[in-house]
C-alpha atoms as a PDB file:
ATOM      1  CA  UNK A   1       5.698 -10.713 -82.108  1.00  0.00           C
ATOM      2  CA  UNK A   2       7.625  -7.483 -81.663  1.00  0.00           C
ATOM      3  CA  UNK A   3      10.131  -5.752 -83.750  1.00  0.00           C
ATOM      4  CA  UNK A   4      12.087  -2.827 -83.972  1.00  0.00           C
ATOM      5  CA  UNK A   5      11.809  -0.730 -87.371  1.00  0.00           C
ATOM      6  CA  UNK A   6      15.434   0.357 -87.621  1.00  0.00           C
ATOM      7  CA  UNK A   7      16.695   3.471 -89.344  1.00  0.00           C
ATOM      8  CA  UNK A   8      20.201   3.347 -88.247  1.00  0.00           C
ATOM      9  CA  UNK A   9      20.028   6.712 -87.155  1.00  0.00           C
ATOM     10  CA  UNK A  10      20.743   8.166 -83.338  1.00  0.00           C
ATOM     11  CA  UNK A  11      16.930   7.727 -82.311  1.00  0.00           C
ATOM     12  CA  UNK A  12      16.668   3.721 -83.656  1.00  0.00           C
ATOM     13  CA  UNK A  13      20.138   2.887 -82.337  1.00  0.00           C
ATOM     14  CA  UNK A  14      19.471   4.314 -78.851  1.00  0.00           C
ATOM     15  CA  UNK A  15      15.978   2.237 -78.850  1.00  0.00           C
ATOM     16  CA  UNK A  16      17.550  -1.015 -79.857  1.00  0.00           C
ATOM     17  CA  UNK A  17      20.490  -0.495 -77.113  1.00  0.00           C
ATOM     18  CA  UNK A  18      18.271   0.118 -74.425  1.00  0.00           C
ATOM     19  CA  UNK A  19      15.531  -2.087 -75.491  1.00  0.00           C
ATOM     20  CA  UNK A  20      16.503  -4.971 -77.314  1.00  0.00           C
ATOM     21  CA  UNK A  21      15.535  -7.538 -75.094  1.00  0.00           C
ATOM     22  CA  UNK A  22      11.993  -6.561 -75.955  1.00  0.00           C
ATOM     23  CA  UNK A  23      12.106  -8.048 -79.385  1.00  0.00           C
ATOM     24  CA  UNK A  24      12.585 -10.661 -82.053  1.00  0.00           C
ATOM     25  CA  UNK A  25      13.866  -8.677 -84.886  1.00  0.00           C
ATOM     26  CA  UNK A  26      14.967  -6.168 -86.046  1.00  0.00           C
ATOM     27  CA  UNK A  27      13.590  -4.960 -89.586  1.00  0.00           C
ATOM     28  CA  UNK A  28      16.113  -2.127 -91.928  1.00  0.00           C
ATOM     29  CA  UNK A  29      15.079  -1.033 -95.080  1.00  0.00           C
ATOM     30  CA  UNK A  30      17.538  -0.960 -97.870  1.00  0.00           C
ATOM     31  CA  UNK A  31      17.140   1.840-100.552  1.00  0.00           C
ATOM     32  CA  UNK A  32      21.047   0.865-101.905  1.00  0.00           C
ATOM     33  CA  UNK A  33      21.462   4.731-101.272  1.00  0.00           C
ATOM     34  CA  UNK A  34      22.382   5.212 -98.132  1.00  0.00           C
ATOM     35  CA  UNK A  35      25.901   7.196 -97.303  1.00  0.00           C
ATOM     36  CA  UNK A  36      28.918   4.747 -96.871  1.00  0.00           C
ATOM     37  CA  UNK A  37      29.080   5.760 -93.191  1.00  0.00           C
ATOM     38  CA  UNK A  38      25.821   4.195 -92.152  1.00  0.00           C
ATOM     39  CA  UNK A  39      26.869   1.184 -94.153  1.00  0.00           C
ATOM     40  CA  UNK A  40      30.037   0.887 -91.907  1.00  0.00           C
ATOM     41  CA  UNK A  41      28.373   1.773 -89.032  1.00  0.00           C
ATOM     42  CA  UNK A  42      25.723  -1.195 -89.204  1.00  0.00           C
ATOM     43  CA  UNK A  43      28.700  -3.624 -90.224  1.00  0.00           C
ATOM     44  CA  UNK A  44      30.928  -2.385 -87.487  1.00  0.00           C
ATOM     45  CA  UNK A  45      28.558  -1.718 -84.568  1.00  0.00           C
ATOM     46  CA  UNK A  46      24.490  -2.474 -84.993  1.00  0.00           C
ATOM     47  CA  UNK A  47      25.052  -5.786 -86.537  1.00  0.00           C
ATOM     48  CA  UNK A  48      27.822  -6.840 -84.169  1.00  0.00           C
ATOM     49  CA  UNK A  49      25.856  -5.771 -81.216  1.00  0.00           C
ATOM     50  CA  UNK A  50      22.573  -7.747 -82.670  1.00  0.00           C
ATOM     51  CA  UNK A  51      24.598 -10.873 -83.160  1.00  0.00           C
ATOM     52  CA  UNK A  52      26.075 -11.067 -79.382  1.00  0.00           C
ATOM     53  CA  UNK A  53      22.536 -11.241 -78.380  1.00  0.00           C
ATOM     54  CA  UNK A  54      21.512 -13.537 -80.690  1.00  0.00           C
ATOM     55  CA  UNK A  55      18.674 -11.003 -82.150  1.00  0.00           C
ATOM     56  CA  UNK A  56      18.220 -11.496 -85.925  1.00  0.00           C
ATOM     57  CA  UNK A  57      18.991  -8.526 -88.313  1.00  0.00           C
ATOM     58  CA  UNK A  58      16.876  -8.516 -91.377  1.00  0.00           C
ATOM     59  CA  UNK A  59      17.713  -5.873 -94.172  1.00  0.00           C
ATOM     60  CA  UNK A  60      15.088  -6.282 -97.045  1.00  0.00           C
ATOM     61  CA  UNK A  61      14.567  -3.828 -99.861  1.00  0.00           C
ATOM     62  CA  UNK A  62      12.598  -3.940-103.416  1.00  0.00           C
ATOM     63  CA  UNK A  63      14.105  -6.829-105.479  1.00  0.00           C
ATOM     64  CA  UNK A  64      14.108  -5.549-108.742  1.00  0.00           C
ATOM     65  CA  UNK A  65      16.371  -2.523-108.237  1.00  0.00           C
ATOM     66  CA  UNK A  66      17.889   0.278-106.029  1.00  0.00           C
ATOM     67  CA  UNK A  67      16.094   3.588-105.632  1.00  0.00           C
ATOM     68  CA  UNK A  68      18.915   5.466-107.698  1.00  0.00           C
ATOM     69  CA  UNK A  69      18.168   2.808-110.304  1.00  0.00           C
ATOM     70  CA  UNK A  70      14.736   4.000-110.670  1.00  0.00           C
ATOM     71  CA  UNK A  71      15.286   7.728-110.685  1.00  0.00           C
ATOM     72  CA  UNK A  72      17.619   7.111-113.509  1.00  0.00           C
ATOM     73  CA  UNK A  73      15.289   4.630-115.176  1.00  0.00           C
ATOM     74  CA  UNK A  74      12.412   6.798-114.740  1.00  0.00           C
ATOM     75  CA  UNK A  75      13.937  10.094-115.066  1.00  0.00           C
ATOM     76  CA  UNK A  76      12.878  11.241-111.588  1.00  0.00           C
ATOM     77  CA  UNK A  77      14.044  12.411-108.469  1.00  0.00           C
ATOM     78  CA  UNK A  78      12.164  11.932-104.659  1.00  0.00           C
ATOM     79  CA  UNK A  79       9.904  14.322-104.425  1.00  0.00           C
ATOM     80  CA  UNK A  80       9.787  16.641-101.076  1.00  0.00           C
ATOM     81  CA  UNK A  81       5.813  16.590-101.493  1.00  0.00           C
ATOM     82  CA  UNK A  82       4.732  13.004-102.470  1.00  0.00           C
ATOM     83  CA  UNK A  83       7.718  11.270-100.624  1.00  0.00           C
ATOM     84  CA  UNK A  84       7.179   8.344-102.898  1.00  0.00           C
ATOM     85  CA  UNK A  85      10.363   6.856-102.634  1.00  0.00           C
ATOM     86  CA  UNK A  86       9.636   6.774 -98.576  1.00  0.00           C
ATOM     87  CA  UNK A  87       6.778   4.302 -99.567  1.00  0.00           C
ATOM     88  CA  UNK A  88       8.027   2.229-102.616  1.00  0.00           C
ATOM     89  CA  UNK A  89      11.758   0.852-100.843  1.00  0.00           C
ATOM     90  CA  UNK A  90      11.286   1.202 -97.295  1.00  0.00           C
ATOM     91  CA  UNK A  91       7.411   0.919 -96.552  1.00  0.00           C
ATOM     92  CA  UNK A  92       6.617  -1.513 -98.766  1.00  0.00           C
ATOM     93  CA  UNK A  93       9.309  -3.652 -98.391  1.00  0.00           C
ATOM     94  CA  UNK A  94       8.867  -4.140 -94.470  1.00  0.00           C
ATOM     95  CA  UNK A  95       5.215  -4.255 -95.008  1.00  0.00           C
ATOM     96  CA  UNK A  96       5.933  -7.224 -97.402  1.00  0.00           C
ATOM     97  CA  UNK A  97       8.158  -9.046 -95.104  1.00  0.00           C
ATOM     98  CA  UNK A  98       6.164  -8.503 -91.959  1.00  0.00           C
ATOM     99  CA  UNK A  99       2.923  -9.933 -94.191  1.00  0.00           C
ATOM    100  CA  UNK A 100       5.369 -13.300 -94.796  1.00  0.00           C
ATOM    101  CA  UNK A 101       5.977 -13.677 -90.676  1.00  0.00           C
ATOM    102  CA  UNK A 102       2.634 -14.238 -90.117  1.00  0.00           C
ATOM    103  CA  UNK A 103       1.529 -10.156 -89.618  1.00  0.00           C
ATOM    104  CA  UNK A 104      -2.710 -10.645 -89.648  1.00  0.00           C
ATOM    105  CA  UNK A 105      -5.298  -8.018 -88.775  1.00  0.00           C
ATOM    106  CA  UNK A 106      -5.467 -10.854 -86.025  1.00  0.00           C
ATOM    107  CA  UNK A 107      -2.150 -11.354 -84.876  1.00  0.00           C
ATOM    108  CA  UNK A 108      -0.786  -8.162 -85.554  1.00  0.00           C
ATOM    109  CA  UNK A 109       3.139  -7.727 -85.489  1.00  0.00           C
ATOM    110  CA  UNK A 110       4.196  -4.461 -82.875  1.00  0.00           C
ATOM    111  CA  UNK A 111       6.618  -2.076 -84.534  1.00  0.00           C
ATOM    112  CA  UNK A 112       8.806   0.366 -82.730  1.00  0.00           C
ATOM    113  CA  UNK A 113       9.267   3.660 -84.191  1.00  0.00           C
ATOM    114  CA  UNK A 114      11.604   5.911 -83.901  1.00  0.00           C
ATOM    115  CA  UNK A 115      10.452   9.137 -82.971  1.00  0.00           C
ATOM    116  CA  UNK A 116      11.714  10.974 -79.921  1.00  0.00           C
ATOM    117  CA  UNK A 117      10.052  13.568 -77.605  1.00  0.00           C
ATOM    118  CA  UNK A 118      10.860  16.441 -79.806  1.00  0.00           C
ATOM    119  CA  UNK A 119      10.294  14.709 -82.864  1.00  0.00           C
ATOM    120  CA  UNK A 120       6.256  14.086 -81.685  1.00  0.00           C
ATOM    121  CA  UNK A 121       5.202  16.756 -84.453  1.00  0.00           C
ATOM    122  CA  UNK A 122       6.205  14.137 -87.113  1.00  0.00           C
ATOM    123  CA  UNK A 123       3.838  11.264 -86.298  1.00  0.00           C
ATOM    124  CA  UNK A 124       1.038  12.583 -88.561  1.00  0.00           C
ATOM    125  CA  UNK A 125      -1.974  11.337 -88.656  1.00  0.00           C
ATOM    126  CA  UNK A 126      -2.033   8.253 -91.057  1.00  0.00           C
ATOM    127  CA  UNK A 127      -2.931   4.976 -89.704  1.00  0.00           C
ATOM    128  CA  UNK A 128      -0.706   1.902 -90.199  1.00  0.00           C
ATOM    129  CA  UNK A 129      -2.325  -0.986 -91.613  1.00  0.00           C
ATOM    130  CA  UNK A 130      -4.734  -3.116 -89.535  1.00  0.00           C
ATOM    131  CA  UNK A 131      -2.019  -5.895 -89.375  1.00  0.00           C
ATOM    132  CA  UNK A 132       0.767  -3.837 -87.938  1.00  0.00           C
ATOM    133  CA  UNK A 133       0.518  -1.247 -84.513  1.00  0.00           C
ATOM    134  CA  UNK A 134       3.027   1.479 -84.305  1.00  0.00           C
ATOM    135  CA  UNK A 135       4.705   2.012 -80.298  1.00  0.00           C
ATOM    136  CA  UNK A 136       6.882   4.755 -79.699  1.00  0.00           C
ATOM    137  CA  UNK A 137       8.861   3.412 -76.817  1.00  0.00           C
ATOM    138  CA  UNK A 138      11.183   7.163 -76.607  1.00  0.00           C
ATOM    139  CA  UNK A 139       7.526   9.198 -76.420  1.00  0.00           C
ATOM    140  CA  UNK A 140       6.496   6.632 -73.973  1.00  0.00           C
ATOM    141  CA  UNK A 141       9.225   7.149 -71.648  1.00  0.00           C
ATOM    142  CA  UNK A 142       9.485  10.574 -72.499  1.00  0.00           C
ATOM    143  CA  UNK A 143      13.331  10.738 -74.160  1.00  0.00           C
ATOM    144  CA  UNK A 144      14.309  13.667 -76.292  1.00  0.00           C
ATOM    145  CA  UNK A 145      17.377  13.335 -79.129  1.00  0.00           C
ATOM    146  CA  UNK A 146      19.900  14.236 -76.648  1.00  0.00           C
ATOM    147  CA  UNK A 147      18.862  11.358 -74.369  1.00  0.00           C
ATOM    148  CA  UNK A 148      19.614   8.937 -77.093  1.00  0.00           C
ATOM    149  CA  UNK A 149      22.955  10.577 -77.746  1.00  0.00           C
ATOM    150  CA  UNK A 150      23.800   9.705 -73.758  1.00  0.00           C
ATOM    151  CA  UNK A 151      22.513   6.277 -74.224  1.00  0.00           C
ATOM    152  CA  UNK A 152      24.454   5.866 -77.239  1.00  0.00           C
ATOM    153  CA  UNK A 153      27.571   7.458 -75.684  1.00  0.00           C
ATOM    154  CA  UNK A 154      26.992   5.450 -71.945  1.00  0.00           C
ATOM    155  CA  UNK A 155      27.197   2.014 -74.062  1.00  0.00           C
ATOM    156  CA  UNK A 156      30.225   3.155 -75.586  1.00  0.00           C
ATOM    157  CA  UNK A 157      29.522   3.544 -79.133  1.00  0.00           C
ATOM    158  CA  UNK A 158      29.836   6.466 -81.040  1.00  0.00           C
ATOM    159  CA  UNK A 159      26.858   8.650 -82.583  1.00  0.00           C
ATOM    160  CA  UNK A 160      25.423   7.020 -86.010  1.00  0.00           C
ATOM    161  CA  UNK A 161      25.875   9.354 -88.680  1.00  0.00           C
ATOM    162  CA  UNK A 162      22.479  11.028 -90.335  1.00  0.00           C
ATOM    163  CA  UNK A 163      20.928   8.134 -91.898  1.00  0.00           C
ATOM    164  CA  UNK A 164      19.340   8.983 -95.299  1.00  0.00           C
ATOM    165  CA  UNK A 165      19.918   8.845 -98.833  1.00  0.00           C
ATOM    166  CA  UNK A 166      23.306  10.188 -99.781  1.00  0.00           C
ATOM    167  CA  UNK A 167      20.735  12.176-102.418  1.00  0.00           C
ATOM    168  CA  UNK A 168      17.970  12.739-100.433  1.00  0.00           C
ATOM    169  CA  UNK A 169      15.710  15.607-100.896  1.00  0.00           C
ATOM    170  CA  UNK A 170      16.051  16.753 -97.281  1.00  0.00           C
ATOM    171  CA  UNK A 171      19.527  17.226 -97.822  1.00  0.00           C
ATOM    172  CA  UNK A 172      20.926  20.663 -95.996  1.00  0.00           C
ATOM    173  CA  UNK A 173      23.006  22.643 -98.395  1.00  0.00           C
ATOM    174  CA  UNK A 174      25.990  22.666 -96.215  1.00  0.00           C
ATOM    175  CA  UNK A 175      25.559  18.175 -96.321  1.00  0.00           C
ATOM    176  CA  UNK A 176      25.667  18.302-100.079  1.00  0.00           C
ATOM    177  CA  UNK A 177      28.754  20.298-100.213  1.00  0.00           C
ATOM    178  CA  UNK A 178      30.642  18.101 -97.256  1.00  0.00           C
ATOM    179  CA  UNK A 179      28.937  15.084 -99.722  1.00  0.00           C
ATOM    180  CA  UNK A 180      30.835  16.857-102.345  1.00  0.00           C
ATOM    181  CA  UNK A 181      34.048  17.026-100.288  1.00  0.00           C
ATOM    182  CA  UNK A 182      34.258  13.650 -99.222  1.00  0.00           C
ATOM    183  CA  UNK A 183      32.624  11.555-101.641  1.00  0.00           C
ATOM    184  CA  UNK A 184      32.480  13.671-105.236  1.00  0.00           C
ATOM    185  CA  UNK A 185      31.963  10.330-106.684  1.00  0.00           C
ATOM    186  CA  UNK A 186      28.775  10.420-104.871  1.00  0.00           C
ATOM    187  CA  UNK A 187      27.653  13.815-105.761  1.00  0.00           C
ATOM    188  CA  UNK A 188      28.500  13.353-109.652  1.00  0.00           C
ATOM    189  CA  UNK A 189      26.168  10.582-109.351  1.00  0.00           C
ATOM    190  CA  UNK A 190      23.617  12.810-107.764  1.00  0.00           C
ATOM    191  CA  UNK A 191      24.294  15.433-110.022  1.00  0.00           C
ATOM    192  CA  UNK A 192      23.601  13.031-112.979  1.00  0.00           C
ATOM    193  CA  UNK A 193      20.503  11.792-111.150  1.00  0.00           C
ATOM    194  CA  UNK A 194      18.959  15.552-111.787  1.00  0.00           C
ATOM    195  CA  UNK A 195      20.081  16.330-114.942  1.00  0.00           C
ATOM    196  CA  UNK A 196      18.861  13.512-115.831  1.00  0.00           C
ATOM    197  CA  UNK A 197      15.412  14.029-114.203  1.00  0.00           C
ATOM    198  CA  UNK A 198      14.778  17.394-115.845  1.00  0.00           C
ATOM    199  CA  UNK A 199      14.079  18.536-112.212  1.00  0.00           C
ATOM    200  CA  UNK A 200      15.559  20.002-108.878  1.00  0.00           C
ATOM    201  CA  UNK A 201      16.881  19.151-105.420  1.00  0.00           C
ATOM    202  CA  UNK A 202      17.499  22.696-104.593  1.00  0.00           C
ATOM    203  CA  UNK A 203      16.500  25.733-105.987  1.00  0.00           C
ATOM    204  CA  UNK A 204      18.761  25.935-108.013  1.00  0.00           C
ATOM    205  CA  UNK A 205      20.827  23.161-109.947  1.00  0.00           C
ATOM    206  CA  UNK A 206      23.424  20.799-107.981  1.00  0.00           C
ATOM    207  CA  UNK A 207      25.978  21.879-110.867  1.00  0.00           C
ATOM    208  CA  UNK A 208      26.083  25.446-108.767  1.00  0.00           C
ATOM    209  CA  UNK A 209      27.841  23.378-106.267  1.00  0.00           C
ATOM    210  CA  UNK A 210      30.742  22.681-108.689  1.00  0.00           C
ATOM    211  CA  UNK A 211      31.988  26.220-107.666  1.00  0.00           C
ATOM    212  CA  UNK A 212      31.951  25.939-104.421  1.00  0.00           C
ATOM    213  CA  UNK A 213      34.607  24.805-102.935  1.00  0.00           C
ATOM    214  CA  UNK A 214      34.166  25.100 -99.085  1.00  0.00           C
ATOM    215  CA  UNK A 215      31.095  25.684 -96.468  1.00  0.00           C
ATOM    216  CA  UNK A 216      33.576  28.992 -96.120  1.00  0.00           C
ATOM    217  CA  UNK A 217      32.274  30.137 -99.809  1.00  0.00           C
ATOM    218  CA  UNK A 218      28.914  30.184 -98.125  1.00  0.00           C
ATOM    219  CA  UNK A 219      30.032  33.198 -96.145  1.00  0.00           C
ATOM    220  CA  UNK A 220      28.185  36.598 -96.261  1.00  0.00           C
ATOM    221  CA  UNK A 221      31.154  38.141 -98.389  1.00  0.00           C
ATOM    222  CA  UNK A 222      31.310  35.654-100.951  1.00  0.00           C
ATOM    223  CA  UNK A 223      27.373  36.659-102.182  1.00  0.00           C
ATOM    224  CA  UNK A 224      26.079  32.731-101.658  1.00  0.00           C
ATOM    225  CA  UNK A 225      23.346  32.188 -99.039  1.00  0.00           C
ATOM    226  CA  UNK A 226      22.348  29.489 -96.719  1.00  0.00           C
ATOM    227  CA  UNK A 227      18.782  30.622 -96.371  1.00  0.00           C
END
């Protein structure tokens, strides 16, 4: 059994449009955080395309609540160090699904990853568990980011927005203040997620961003910095 782990992001769409025939499902993991554009974009292109060729879309997540749930619950925010929240609503949800289709250190399930050709410095060296095995089909055939964009772009679709948490501590500071612009809703919630927390995205508190007002305020002259 073969599936695709699927981020929604340029690298995983490109796989499952030029692979898809290759497996039986395709696996996302929901952390109820993600930005409303990869929400529409799976509704309105990766789901679509998945059900004209009759390949099942599973989304799973952790039951009991969202990931912004928790922070608030636990007064925390994802840490860039531990990247807990990586491993409590994405790995272990998939790992807990792929254990109910039958994934055994004997009939191991085959997951493709996402990585691309310039991406190779982010495998790492941790070891999936014995009833999974990891393929990187874009390292395989040797495909870089920008090769995805084409394959993306050839099939007609157009490129997946960045697929993270709408608070996620590898935010740029330039993406929280177009977050800010577009979806202030979003970044109040954010904002209450780290006061809450008693900790910090940035270096300094999201309530700095409150007086910005453009990525133009960013500019040498106006005494901010992007560094």
């Amino acid at each position: 059994m073969k599936c695709l782990l699927m981020g929604a992001g340029v690298q995983t769409t490109a796989i499952l449009l030029k692979y898809w025939k290759s497996y039986d499902f395709v696996i996302f993991a929901d952390t109820g955080g993600e930005s409303p554009e990869t929400y529409e974009y799976i509704e309105n292109y990766l789901k679509p395309f998945c059900q004209s060729k009759e390949l099942e879309w599973v989304t799973v997540k952790k039951e009991e609540q969202t990931l912004e749930e928790y922070c608030l619950e636990n007064k925390r925010i994802p840490s860039r160090m531990f990247k807990w929240c990586t491993d409590k609503f994405k790995q272990r949800p998939v790992k807990k699904e792929l254990r109910k289709r039958g994934a055994t250190r004997k009939n191991p399930i085959v997951c493709d990853v996402g990585f691309s050709l310039d991406e190779s410095h982010r495998l790492g060296n941790k070891k999936p568990p014995q009833y999974l095995i990891h393929n990187y089909p874009l390292l395989d055939d040797k495909l870089t980011r920008r090769d995805c964009h084409k394959i993306i772009s050839d099939y007609g679709f157009p490129d997946p927005p960045k697929s993270a948490c709408y608070f996620c501590f590898n935010s740029k500071k330039k993406e929280i203040i177009n977050l800010k612009g577009k979806h202030p809703e979003l970044f109040e919630r954010m904002n209450k997620m780290e006061i809450n927390s008693d900790s910090k995205f940035f270096n300094v508190p999201l309530q700095h961003f409150n007086e910005i007002q453009s990525l133009d305020d960013f500019s040498c002259d106006s005494g901010h910095c992007m560094v």
